[in-house]
N, C-alpha and C. Protein backbone atom coordinates (compact mmCIF):
# COMPACT_ATOMS: atom_id res chain seq x y z
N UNK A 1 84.89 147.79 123.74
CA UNK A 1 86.26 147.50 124.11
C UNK A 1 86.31 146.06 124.61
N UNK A 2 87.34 145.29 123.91
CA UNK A 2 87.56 144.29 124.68
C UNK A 2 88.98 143.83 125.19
N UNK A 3 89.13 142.96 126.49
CA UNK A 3 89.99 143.47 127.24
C UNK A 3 90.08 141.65 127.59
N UNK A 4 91.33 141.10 128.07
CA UNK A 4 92.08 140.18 128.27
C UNK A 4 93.24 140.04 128.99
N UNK A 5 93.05 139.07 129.55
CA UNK A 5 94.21 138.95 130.88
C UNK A 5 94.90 137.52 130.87
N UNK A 6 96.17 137.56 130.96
CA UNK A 6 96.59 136.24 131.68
C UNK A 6 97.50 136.50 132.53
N UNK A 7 98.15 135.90 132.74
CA UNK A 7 99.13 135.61 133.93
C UNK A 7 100.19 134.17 134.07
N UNK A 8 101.03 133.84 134.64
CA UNK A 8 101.90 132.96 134.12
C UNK A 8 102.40 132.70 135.89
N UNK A 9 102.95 132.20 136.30
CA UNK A 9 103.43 131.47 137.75
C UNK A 9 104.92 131.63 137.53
N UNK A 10 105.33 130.85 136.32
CA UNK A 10 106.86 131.47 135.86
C UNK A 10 107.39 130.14 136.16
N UNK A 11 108.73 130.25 136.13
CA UNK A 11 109.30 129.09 136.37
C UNK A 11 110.22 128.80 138.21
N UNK A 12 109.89 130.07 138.71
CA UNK A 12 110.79 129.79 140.04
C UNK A 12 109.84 129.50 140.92
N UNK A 13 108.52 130.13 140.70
CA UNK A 13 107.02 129.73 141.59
C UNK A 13 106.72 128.77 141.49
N UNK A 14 106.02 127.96 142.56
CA UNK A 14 104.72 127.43 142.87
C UNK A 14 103.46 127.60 143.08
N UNK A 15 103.34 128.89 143.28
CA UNK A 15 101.87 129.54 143.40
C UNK A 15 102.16 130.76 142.38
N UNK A 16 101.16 131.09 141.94
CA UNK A 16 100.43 132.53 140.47
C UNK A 16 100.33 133.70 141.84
N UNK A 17 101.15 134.30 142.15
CA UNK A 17 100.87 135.60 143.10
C UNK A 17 100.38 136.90 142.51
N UNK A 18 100.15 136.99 141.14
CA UNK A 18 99.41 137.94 140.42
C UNK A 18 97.69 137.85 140.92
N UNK A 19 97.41 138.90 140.76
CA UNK A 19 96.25 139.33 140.67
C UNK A 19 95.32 140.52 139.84
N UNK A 20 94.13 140.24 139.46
CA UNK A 20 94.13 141.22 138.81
C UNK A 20 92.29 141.94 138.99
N UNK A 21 91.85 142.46 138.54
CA UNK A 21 90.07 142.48 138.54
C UNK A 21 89.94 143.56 137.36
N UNK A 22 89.04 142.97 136.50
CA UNK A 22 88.46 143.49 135.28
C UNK A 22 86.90 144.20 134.83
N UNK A 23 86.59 145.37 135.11
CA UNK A 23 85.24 145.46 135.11
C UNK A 23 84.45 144.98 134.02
N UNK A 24 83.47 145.17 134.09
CA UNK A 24 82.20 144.38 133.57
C UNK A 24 81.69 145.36 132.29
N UNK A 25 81.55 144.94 130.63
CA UNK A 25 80.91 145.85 130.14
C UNK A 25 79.55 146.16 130.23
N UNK A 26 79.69 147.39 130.62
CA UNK A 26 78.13 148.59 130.91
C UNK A 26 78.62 148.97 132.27
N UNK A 27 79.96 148.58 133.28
CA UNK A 27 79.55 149.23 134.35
C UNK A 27 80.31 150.58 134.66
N UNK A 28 79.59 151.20 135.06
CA UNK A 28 79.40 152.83 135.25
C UNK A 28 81.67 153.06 134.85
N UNK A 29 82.04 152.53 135.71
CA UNK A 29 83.63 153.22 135.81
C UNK A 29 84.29 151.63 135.30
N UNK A 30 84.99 151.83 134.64
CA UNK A 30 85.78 150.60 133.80
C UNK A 30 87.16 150.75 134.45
N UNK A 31 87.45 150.08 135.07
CA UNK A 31 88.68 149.77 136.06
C UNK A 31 89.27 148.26 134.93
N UNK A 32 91.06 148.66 134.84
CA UNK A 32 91.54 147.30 134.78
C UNK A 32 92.85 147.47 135.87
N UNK A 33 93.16 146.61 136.97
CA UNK A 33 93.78 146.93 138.00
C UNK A 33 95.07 145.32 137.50
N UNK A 34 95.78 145.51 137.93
CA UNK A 34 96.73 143.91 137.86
C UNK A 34 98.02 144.69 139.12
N UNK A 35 98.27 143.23 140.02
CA UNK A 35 99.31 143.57 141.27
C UNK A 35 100.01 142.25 140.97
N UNK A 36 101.26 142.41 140.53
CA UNK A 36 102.16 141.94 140.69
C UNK A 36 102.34 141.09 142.41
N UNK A 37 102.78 139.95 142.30
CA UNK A 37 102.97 139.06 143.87
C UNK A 37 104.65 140.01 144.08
N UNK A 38 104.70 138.93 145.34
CA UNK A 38 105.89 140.20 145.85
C UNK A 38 107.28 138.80 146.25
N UNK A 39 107.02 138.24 144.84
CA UNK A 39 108.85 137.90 144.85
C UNK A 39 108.60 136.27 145.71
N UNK A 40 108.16 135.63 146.18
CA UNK A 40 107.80 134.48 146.96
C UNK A 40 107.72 134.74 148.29
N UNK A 41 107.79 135.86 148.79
CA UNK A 41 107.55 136.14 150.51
C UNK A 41 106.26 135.27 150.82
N UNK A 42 106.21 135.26 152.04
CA UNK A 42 105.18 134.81 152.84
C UNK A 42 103.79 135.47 152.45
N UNK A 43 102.58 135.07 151.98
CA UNK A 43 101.78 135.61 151.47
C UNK A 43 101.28 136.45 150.60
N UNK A 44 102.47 136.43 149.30
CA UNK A 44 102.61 137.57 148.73
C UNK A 44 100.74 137.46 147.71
N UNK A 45 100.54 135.91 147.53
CA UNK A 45 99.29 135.79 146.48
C UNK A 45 97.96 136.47 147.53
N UNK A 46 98.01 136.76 148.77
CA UNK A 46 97.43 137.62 149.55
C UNK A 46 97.49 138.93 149.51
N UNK A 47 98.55 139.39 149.28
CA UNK A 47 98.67 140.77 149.50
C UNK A 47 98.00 140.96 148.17
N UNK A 48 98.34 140.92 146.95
CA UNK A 48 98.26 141.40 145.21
C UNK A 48 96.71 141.04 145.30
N UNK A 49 95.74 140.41 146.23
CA UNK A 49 94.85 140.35 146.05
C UNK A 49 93.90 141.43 146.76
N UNK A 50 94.43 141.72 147.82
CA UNK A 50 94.12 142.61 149.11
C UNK A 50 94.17 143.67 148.08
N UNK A 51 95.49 144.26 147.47
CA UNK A 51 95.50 145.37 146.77
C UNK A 51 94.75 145.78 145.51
N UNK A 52 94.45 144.90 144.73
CA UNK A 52 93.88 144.86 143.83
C UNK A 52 92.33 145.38 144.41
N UNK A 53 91.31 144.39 145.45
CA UNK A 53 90.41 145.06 145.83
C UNK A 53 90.44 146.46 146.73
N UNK A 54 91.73 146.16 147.43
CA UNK A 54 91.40 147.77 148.13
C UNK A 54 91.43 148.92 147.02
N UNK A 55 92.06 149.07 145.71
CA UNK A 55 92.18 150.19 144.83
C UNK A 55 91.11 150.29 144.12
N UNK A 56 90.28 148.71 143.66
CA UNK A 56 89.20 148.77 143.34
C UNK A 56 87.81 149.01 144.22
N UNK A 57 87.73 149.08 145.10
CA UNK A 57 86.46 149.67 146.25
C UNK A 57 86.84 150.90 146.64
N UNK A 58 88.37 151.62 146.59
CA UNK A 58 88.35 153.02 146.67
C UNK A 58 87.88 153.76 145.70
N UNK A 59 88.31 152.95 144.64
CA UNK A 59 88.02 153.94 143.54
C UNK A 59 86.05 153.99 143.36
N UNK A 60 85.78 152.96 143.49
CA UNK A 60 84.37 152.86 143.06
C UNK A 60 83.69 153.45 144.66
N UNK A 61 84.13 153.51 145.32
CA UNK A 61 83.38 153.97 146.83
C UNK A 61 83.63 155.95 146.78
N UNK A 62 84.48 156.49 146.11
CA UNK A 62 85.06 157.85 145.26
C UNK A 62 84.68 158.36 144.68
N UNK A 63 84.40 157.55 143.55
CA UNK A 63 84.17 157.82 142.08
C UNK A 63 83.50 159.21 141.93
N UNK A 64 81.94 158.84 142.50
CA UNK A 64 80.72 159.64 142.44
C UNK A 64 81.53 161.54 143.44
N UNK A 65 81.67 161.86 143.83
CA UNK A 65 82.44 162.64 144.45
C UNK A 65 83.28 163.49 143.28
N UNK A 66 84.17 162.62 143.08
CA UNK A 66 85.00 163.93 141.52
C UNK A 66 84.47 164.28 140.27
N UNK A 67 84.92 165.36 140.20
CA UNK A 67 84.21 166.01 139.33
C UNK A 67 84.55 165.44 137.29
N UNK A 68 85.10 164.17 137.94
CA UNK A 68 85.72 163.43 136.57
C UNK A 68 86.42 164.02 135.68
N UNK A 69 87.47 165.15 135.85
CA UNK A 69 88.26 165.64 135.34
C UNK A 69 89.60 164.71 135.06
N UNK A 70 89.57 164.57 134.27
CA UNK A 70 91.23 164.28 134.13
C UNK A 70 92.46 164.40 135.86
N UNK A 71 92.30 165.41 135.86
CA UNK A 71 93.11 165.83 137.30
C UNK A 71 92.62 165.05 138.18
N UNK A 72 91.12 164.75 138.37
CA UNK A 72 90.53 164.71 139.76
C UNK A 72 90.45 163.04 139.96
N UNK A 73 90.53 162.67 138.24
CA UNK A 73 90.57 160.94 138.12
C UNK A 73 91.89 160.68 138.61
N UNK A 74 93.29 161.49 137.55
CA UNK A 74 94.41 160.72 138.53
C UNK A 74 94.49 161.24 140.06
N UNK A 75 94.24 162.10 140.16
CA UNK A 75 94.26 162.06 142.08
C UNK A 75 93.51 161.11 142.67
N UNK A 76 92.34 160.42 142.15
CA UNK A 76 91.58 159.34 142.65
C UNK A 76 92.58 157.98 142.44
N UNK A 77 92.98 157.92 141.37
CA UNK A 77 93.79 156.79 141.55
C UNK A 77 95.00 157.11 142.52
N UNK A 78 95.05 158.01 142.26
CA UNK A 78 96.84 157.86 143.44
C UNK A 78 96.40 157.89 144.79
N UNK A 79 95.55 157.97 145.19
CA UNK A 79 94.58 157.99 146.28
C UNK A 79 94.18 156.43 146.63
N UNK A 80 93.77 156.31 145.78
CA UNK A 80 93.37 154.69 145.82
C UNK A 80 94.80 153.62 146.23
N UNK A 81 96.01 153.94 145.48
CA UNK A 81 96.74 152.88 145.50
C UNK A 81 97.71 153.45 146.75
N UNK A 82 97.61 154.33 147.86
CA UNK A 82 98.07 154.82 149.14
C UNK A 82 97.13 154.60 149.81
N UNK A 83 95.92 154.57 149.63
CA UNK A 83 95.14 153.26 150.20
C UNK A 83 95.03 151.71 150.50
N UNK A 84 95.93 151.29 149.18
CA UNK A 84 95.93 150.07 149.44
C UNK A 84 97.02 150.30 149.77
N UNK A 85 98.20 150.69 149.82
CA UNK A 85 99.60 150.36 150.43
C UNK A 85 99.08 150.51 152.03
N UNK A 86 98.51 151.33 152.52
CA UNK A 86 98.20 151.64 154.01
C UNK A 86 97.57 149.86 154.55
N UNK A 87 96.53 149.62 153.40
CA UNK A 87 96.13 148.21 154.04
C UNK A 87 96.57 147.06 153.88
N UNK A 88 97.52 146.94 152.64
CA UNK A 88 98.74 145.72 152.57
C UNK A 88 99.77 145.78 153.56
């Protein structure tokens, strides 16, 4: 699989508040995560970054635990990203 990212700043920005993290081929759980910035607020290229790793270290700190069902993966993700909302 191959997999590609960009991102764009746009025309009302000054700063790229996207974020994103792409796993690595061969590693165990293939995560592609992307967080939208939050509109030009005060630190938004902080937060989309915060979130991006907090969903990605839940999920991979998890992983091993479910029984990799279909069910038990999306409950890990929805798990993960009420994780990161708790720490954004």
């Amino acid at each position: 699989m191959q997999a590609y990212v960009t991102s764009d700043v746009g025309m009302t920005r000054e700063i790229n508040e996207d974020y994103f993290s792409v796993s690595y081929p061969g590693d165990e759980v293939q995560l592609f995560i992307i967080a939208d910035g939050m509109g030009g607020y005060n630190g938004g290229e902080v937060a989309s970054k915060l979130a991006v790793q907090s969903v990605r270290n839940y999920i991979l700190s998890n992983y091993e635990e479910t029984d990799k069902s279909r069910e038990s993966l999306l409950k890990l993700v929805k798990a993960s990203v009420q994780y990161a909302n708790m720490i954004v």
